[in-house]
Protein backbone atom coordinates (compact mmCIF):
# COMPACT_ATOMS: atom_id res chain seq x y z
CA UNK A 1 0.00 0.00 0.00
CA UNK A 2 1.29 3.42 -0.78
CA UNK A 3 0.68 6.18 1.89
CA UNK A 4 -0.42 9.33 1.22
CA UNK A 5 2.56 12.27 1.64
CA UNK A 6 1.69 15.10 4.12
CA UNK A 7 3.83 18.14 5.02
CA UNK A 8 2.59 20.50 8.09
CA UNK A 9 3.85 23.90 7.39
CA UNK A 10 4.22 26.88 10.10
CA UNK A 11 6.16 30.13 10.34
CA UNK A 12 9.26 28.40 12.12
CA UNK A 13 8.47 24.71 12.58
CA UNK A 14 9.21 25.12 15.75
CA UNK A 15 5.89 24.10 17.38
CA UNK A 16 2.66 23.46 15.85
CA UNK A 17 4.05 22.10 12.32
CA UNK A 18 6.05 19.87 14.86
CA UNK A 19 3.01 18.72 17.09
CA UNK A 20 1.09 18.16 13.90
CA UNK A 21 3.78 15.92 12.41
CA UNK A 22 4.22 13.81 15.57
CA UNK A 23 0.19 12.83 16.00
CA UNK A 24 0.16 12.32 12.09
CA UNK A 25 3.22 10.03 13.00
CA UNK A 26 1.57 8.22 16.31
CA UNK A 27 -2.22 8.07 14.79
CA UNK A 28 -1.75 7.53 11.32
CA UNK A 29 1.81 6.44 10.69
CA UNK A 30 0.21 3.33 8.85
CA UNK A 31 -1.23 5.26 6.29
CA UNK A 32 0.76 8.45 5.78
CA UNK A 33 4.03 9.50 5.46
CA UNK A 34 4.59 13.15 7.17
CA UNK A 35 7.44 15.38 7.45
CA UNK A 36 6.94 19.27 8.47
CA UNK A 37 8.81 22.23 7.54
CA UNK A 38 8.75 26.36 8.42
CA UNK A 39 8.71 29.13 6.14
CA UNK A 40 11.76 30.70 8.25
CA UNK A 41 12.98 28.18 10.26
CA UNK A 42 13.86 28.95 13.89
CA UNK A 43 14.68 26.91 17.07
CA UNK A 44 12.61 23.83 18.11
CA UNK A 45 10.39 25.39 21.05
CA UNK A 46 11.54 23.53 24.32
CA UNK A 47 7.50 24.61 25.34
CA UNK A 48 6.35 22.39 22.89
CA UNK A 49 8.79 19.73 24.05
CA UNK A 50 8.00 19.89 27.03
CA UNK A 51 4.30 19.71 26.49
CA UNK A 52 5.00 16.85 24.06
CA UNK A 53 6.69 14.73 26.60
CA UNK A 54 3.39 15.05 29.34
CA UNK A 55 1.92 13.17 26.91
CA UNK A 56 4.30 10.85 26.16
CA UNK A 57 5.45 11.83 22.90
CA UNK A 58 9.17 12.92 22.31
CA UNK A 59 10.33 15.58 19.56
CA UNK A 60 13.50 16.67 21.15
CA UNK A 61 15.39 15.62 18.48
CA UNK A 62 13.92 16.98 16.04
CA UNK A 63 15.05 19.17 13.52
CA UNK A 64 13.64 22.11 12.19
CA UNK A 65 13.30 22.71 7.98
CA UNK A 66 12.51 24.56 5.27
CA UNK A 67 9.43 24.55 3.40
CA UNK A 68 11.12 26.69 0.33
CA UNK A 69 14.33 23.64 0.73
CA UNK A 70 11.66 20.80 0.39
CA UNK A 71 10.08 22.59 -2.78
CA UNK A 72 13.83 23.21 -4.18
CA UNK A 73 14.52 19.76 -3.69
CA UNK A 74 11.59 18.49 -5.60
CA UNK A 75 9.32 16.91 -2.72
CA UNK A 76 6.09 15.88 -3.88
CA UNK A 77 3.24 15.75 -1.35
CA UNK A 78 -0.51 14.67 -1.55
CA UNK A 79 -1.65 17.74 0.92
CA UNK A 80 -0.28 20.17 2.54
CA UNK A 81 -1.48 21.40 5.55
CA UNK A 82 -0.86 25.17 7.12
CA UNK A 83 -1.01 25.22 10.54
CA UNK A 84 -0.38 28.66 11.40
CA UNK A 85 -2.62 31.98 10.76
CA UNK A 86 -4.18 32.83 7.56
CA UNK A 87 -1.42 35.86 6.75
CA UNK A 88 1.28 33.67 6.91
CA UNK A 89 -0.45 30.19 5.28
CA UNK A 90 -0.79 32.40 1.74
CA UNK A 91 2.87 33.03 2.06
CA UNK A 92 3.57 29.67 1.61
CA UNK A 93 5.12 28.22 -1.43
CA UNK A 94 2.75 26.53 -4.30
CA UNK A 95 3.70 22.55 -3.83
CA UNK A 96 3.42 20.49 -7.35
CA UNK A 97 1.03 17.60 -7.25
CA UNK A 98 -0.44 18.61 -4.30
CA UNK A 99 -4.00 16.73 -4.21
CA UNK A 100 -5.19 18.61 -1.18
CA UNK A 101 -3.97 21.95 0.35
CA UNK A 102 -5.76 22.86 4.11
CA UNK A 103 -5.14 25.57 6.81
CA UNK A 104 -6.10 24.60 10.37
CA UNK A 105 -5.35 28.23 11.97
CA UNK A 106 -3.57 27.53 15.51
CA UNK A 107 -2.22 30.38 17.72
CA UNK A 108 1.23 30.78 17.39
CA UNK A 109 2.94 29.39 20.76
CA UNK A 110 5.51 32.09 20.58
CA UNK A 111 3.15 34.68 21.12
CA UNK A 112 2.05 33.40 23.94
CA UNK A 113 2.50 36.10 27.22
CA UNK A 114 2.56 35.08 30.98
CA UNK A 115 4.53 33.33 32.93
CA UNK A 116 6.40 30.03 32.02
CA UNK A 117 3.08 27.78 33.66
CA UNK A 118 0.69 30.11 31.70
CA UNK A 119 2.30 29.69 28.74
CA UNK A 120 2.30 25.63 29.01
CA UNK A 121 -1.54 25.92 29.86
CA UNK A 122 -2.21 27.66 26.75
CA UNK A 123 -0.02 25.57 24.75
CA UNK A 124 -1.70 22.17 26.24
CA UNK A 125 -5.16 23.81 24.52
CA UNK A 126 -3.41 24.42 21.28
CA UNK A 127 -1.65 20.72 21.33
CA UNK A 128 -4.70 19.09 21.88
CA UNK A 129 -6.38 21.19 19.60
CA UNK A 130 -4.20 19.91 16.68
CA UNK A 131 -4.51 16.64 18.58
CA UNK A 132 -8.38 16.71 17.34
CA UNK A 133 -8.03 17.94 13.74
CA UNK A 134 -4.71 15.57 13.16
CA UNK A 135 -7.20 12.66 13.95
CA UNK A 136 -10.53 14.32 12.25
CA UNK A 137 -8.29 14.42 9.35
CA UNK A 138 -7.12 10.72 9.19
CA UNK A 139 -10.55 9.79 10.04
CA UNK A 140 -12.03 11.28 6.67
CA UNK A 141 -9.50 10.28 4.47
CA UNK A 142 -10.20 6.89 5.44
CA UNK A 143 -13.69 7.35 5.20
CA UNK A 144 -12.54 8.61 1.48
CA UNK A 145 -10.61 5.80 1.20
CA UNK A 146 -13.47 3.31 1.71
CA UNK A 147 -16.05 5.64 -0.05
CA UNK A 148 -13.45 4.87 -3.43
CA UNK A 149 -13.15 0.97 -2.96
CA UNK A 150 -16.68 0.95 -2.39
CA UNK A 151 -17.64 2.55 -6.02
């Protein structure tokens, strides 16, 4: 079976294109092959690590990368998926083959103000917010999936 290419795309891939990558990875692995890349890529958010690793999940070794890198080096991908706000998603680079392009809008983490507990509360929200669209997401393509065998 062939999976299905996705790339998760945020300002820095430091945080949400991250988070989005490692559910894809954990809930769908079996089915899609997922990378995710920034369109100025900055330092892996040790927030997001952190937040990451409450639930079990571990992306401090991670690497961030560039969106505009993947497109020079010819990466195809069946969607792409935006993950940051709607300003920055149509600054994102036009993908070749791409089947499906979708923007989830998620705050960016390194806005976030308060106080290093604060900021983990707010970031728990927007983790399991991708949490719940990563896994809406593989459950309709599957449903796709069977709607196409069933034809």
């Amino acid at each position: 079976m062939t999976k299905d290419k996705v790339l998760f795309i945020c300002i820095h891939n430091s945080a949400r294109s991250q988070i989005a990558e490692a559910f894809l990875k954990r809930y769908g692995g079996d089915y899609f092959e997922v990378e995710s890349a920034g369109l100025e890529p900055g330092d892996l958010n040790p927030l997001a690590v952190e937040v990451m690793r409450e639930i079990g999940i571990d992306i401090s070794n991670n690497q961030t990368d560039s969106a505009f890198e993947f497109l020079k080096q010819g990466r195809r991908y069946s969607y792409l998926i935006t993950v940051c706000d709607e300003s920055s998603a149509e600054k994102c680079p036009i993908f070749p083959g791409v089947l499906e392009r979708i923007h989830w809008s998620f705050t960016d983490p390194s806005m976030l103000e308060g106080n290093k507990e604060e900021k983990l509360e707010q970031l728990r929200i927007i983790r399991d917010s991708i949490k719940e669209r990563v896994i809406e997401f593989i459950e309709a393509k599957a449903k796709d999936k069977a709607n196409l065998k069933a034809v």
